[in-house]
N, C-alpha and C. Protein backbone atom coordinates (compact mmCIF):
# COMPACT_ATOMS: atom_id res chain seq x y z
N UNK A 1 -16.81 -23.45 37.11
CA UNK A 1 -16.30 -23.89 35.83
C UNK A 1 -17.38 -23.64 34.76
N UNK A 2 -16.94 -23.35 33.36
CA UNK A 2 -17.64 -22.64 32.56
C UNK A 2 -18.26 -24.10 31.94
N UNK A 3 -19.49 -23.84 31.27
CA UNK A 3 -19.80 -25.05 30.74
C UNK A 3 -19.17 -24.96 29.38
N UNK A 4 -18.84 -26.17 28.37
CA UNK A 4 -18.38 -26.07 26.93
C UNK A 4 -19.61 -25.17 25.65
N UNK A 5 -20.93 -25.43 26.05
CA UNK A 5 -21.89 -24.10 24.99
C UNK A 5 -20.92 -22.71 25.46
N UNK A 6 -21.01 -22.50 26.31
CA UNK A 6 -20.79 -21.40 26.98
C UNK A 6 -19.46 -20.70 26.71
N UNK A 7 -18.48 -21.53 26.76
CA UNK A 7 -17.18 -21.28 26.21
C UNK A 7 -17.33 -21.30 24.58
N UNK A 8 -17.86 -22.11 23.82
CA UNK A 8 -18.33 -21.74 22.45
C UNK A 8 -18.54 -20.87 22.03
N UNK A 9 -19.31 -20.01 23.06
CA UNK A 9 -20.55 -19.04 22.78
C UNK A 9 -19.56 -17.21 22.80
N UNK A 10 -18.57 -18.02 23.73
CA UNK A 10 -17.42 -16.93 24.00
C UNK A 10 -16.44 -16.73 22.85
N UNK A 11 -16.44 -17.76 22.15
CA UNK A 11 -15.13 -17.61 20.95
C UNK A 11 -16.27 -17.57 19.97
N UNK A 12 -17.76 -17.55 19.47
CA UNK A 12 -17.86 -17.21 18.93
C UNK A 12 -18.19 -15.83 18.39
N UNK A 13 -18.40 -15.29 19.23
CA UNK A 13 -18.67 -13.83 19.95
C UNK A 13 -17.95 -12.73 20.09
N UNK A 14 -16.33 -13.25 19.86
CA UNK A 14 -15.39 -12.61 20.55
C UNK A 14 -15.28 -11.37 19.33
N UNK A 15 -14.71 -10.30 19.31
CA UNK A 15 -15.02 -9.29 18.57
C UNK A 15 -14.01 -9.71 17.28
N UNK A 16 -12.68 -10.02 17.95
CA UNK A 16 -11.89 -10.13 16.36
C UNK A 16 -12.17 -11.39 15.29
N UNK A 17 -13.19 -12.55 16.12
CA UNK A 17 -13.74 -13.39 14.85
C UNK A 17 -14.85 -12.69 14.10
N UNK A 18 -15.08 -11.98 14.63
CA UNK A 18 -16.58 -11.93 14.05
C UNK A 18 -15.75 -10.86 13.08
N UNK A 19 -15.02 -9.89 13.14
CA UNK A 19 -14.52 -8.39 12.40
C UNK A 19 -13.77 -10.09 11.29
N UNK A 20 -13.18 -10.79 11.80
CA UNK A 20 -12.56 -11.78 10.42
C UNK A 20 -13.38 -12.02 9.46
N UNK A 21 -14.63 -12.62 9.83
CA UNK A 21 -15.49 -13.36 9.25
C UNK A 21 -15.79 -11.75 8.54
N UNK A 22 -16.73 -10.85 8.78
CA UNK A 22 -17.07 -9.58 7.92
C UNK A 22 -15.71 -9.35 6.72
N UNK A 23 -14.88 -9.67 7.45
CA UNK A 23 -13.51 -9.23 6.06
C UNK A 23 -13.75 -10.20 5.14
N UNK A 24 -13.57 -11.59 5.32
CA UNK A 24 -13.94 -12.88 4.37
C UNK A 24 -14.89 -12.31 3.43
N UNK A 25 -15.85 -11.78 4.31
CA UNK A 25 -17.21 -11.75 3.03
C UNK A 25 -17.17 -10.57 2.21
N UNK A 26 -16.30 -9.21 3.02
CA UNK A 26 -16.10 -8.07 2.07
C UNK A 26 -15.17 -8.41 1.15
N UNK A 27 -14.14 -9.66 1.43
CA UNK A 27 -13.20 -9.81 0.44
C UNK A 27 -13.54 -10.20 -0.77
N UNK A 28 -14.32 -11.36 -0.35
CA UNK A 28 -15.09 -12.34 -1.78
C UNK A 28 -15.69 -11.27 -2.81
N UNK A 29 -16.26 -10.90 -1.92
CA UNK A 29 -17.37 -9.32 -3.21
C UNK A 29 -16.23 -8.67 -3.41
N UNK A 30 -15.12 -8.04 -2.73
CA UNK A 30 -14.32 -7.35 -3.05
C UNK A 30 -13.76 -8.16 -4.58
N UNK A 31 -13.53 -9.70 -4.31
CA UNK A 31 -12.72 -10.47 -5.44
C UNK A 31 -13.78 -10.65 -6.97
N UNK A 32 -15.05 -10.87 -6.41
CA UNK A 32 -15.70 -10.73 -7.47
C UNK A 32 -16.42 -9.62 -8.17
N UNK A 33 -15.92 -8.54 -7.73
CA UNK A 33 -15.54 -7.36 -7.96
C UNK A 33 -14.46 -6.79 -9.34
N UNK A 34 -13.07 -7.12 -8.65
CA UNK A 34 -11.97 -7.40 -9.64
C UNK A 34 -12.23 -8.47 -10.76
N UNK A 35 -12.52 -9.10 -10.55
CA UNK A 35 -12.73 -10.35 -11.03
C UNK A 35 -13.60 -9.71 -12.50
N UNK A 36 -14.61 -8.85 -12.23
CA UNK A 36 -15.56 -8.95 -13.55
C UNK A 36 -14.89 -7.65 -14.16
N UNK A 37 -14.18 -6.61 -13.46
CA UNK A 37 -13.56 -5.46 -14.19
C UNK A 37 -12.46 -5.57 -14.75
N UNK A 38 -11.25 -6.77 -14.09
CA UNK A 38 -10.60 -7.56 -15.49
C UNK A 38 -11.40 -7.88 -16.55
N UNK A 39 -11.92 -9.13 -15.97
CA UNK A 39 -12.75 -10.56 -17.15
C UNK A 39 -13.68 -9.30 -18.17
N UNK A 40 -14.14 -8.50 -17.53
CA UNK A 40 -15.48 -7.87 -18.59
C UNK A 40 -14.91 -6.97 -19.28
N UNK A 41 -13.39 -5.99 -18.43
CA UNK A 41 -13.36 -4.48 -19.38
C UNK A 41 -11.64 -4.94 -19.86
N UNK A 42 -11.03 -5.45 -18.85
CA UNK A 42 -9.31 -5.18 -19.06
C UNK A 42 -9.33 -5.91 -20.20
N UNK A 43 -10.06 -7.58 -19.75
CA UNK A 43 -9.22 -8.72 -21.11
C UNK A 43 -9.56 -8.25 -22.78
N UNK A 44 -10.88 -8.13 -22.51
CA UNK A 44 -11.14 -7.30 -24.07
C UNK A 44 -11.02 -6.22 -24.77
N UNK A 45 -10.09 -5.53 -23.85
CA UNK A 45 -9.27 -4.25 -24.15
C UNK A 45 -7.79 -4.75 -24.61
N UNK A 46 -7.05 -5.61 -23.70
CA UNK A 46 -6.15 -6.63 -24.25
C UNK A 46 -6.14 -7.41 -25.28
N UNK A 47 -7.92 -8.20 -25.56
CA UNK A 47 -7.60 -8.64 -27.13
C UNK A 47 -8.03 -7.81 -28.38
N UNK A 48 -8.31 -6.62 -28.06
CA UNK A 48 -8.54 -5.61 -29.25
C UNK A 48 -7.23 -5.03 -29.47
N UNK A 49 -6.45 -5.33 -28.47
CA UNK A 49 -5.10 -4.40 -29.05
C UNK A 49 -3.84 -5.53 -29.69
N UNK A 50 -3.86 -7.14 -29.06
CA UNK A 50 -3.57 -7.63 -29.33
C UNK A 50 -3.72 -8.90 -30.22
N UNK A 51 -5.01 -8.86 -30.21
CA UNK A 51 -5.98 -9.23 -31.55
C UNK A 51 -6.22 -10.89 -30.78
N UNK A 52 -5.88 -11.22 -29.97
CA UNK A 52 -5.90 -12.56 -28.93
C UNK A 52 -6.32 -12.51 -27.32
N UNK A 53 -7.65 -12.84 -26.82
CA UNK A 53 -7.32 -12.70 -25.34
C UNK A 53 -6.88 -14.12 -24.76
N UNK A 54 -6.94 -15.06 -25.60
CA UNK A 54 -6.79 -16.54 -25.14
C UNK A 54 -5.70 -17.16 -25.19
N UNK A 55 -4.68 -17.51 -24.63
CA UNK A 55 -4.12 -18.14 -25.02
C UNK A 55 -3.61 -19.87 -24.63
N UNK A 56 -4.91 -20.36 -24.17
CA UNK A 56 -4.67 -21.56 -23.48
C UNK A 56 -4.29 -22.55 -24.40
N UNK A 57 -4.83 -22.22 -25.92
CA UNK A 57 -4.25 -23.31 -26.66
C UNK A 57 -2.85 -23.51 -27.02
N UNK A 58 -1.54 -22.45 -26.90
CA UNK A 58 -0.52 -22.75 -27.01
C UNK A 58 0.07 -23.79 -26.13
N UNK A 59 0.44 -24.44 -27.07
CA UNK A 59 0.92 -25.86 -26.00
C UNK A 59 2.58 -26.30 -26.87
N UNK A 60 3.17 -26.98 -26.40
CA UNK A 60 4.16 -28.10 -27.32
C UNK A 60 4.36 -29.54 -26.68
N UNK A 61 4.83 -30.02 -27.61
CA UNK A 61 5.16 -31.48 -26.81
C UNK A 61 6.62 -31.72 -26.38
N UNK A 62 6.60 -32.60 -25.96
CA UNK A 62 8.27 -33.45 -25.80
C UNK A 62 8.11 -34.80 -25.27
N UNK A 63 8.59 -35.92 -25.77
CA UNK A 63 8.67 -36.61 -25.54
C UNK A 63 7.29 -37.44 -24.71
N UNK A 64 6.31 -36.63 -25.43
CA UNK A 64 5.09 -37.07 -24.91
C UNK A 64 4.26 -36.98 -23.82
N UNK A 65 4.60 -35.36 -23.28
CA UNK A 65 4.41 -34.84 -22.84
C UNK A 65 4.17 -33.11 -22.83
N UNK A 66 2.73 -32.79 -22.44
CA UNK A 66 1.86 -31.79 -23.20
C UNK A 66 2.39 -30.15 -22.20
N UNK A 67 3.23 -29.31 -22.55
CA UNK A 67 3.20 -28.01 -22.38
C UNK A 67 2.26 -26.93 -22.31
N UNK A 68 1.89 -26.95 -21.28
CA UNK A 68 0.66 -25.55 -21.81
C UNK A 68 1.08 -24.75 -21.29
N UNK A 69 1.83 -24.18 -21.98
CA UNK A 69 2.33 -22.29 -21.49
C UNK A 69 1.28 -21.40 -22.22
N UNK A 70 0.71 -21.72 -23.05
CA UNK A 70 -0.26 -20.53 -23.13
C UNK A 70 -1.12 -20.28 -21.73
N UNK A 71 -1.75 -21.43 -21.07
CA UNK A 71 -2.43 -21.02 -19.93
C UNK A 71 -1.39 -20.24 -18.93
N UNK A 72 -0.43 -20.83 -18.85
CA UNK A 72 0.43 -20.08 -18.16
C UNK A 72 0.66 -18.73 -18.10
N UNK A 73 0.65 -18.28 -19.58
CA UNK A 73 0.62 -16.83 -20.28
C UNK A 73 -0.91 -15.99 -19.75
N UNK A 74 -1.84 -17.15 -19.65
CA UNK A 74 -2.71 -16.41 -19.68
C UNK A 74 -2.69 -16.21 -18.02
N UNK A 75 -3.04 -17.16 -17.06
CA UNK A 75 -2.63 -16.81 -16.04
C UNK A 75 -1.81 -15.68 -14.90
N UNK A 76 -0.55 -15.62 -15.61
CA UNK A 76 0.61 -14.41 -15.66
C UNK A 76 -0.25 -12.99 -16.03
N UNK A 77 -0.98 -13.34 -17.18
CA UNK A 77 -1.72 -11.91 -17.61
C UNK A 77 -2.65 -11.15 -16.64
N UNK A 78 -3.52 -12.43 -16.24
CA UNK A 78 -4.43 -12.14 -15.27
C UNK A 78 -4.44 -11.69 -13.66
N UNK A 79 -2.81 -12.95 -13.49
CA UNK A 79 -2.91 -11.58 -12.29
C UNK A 79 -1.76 -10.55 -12.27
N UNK A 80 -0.76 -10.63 -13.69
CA UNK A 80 -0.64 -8.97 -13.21
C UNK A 80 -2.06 -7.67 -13.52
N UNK A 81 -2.76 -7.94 -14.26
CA UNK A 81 -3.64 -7.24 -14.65
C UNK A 81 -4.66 -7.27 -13.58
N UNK A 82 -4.53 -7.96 -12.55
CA UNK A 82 -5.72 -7.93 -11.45
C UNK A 82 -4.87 -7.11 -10.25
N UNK A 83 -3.49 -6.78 -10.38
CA UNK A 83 -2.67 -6.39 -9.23
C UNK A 83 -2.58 -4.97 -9.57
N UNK A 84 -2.25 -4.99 -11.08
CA UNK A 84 -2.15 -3.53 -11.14
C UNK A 84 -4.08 -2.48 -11.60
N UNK A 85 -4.77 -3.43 -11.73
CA UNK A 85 -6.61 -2.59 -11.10
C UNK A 85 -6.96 -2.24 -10.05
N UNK A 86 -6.00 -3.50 -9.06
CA UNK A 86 -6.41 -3.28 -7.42
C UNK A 86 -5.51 -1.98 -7.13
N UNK A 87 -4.33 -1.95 -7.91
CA UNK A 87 -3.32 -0.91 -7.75
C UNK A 87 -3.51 0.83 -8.30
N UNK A 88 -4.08 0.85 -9.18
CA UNK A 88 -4.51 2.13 -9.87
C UNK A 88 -6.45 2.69 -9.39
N UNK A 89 -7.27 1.42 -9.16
CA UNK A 89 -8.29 1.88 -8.67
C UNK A 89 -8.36 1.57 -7.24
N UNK A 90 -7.73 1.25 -6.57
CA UNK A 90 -7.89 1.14 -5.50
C UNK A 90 -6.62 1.97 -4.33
N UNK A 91 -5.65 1.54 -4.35
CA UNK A 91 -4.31 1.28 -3.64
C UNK A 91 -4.18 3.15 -3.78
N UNK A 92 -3.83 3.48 -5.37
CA UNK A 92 -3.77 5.04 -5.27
C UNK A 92 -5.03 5.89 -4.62
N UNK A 93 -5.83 5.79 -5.52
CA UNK A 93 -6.78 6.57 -5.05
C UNK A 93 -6.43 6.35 -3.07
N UNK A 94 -6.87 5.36 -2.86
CA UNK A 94 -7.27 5.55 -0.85
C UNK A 94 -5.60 5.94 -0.65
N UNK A 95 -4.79 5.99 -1.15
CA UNK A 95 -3.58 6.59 -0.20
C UNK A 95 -3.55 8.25 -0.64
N UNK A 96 -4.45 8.30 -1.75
CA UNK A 96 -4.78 10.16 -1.75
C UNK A 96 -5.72 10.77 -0.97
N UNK A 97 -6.49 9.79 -0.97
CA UNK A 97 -7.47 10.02 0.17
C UNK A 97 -6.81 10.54 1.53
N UNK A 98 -5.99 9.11 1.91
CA UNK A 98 -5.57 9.67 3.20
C UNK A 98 -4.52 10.41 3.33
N UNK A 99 -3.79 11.12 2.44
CA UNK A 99 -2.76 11.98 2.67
C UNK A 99 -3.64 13.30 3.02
N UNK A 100 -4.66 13.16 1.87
CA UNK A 100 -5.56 14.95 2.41
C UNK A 100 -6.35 14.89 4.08
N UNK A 101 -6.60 13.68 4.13
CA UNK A 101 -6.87 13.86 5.92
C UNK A 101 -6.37 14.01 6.90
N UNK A 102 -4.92 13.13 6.47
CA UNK A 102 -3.74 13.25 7.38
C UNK A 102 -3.27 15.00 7.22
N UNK A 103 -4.14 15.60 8.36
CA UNK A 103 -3.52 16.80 8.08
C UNK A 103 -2.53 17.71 9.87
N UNK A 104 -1.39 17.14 9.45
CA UNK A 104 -0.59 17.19 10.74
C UNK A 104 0.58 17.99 10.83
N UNK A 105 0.44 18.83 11.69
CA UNK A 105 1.50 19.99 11.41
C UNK A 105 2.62 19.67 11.50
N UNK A 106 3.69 20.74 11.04
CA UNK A 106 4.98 20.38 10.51
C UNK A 106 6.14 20.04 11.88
N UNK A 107 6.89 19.37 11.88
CA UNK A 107 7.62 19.35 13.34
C UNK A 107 7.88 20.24 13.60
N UNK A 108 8.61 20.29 14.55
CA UNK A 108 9.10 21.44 15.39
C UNK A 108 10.67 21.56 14.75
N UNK A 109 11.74 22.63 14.28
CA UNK A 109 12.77 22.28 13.85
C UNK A 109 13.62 22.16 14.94
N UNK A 110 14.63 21.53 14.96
CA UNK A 110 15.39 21.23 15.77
C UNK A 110 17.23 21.49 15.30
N UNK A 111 16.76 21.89 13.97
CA UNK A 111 18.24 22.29 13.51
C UNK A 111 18.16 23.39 12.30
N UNK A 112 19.10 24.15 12.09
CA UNK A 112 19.12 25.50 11.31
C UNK A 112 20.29 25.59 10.12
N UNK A 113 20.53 26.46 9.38
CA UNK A 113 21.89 26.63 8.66
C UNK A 113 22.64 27.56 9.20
N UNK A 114 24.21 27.11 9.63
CA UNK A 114 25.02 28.65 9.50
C UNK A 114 24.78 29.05 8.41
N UNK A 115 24.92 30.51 9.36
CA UNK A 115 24.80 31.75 8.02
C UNK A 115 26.16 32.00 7.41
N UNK A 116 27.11 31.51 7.91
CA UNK A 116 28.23 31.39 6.86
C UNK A 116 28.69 30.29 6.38
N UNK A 117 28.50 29.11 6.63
CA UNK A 117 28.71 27.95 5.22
C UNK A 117 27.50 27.36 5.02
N UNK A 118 26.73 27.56 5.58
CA UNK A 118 25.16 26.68 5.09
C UNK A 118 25.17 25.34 5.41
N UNK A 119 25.75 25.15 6.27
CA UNK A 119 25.93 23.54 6.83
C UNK A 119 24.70 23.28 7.62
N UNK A 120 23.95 22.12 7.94
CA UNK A 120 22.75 22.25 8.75
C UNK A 120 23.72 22.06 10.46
N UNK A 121 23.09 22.93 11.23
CA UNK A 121 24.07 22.58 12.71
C UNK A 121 22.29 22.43 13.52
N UNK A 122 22.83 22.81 14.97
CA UNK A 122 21.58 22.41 16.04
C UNK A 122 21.43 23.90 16.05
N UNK A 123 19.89 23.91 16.43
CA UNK A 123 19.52 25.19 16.71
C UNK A 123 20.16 26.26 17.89
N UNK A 124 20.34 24.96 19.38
CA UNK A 124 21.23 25.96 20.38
C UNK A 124 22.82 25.51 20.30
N UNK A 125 23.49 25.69 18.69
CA UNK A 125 24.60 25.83 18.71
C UNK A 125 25.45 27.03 18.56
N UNK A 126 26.83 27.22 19.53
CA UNK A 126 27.13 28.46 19.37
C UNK A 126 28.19 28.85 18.72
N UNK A 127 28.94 27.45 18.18
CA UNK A 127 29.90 27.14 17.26
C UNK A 127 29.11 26.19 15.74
N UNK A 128 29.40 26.92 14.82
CA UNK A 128 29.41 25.48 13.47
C UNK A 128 30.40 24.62 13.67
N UNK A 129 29.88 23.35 13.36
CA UNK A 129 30.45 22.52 13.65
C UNK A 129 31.90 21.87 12.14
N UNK A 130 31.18 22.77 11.06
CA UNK A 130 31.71 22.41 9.84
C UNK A 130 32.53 23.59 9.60
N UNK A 131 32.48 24.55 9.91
CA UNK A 131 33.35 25.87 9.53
C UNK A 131 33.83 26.65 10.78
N UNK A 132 33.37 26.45 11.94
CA UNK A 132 33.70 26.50 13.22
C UNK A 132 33.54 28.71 13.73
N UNK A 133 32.93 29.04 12.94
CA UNK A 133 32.18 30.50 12.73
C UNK A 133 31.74 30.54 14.32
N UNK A 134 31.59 31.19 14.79
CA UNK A 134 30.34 31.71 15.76
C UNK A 134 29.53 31.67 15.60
N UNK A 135 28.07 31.30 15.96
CA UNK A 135 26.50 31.77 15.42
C UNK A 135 25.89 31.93 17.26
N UNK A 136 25.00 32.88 16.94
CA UNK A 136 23.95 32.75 17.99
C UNK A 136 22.80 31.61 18.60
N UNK A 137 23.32 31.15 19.57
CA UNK A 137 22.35 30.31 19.57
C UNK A 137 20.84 30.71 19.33
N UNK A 138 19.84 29.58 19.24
CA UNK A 138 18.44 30.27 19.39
C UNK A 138 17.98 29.35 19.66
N UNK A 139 16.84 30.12 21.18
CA UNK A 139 16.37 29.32 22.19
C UNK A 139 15.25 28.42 20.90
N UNK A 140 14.71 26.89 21.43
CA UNK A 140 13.42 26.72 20.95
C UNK A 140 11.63 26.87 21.93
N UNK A 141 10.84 26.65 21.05
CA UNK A 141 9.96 27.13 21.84
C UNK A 141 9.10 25.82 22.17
N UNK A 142 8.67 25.75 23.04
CA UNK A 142 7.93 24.27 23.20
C UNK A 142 6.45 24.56 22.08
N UNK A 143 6.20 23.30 21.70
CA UNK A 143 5.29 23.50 21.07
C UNK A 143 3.86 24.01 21.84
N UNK A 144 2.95 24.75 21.50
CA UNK A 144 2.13 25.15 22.01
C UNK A 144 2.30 26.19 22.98
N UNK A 145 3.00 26.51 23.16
CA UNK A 145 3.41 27.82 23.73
C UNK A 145 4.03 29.03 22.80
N UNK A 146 3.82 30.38 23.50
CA UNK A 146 3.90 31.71 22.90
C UNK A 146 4.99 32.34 23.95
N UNK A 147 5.97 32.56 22.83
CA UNK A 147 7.42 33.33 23.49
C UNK A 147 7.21 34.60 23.97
């Protein structure tokens, strides 16, 4: 029987906590990251065009009770504007990235056009199936092999 350090020592060790814990901490920098390329470049690009980056003071009352939809506004601003930074500097770019690596050849076809209605049929068909023509079948070739 295992002692309890020992079993500790096993879950703390184990490969997918430890890969969690490294994400936690790339995330935080990742967040305070976003965080200062909104707050420092987006919002004051937002209040030069809109002549306001603040809007926490919009408020109203009712019945004696205080509305703050400006924070709300501002909130709303911040994280679409933090979704679409993560989205244009981040999200595009790495899915261009990986389309140019992903470099994987084209399938194998498995279906052709009659040459008299242009319907797509199977490659070893010897009837169209849409115009009912004759065609030649044609064998396929396994991939990696030479006919």
């Amino acid at each position: 029987m295992r002692s309890l350090a020992s079993e500790f020592k096993t879950f703390l060790f184990r490969g997918n906590l430890v890969e969690l814990a490294v994400a936690v901490v790339i995330g935080l920098a990742f967040t305070a990251v976003v965080t200062a390329v909104v707050e420092d470049l987006v919002t004051p690009l937002i209040a030069a065009i809109f002549g306001k980056a603040d809007f926490s003071a919009l408020t109203f009352e009712l019945n004696g009770s205080v509305f703050k939809y400006g924070d709300f506004i501002n909130k709303l601003i911040n994280f679409v504007t933090v979704a679409a930074v993560i989205f244009f500097l981040i999200i595009k770019p790495m899915n261009l990235l990986m389309a140019r690596a992903r470099k994987e050849p084209p399938p194998d076809p498995t279906e052709r056009k009659c040459p008299a209605c242009l319907e797509t049929i199977a490659l070893a068909a010897t009837r169209c199936k849409f115009c009912t023509s004759e065609v030649q079948p044609l064998e396929t070739v396994p991939a990696g092999t030479t006919s």
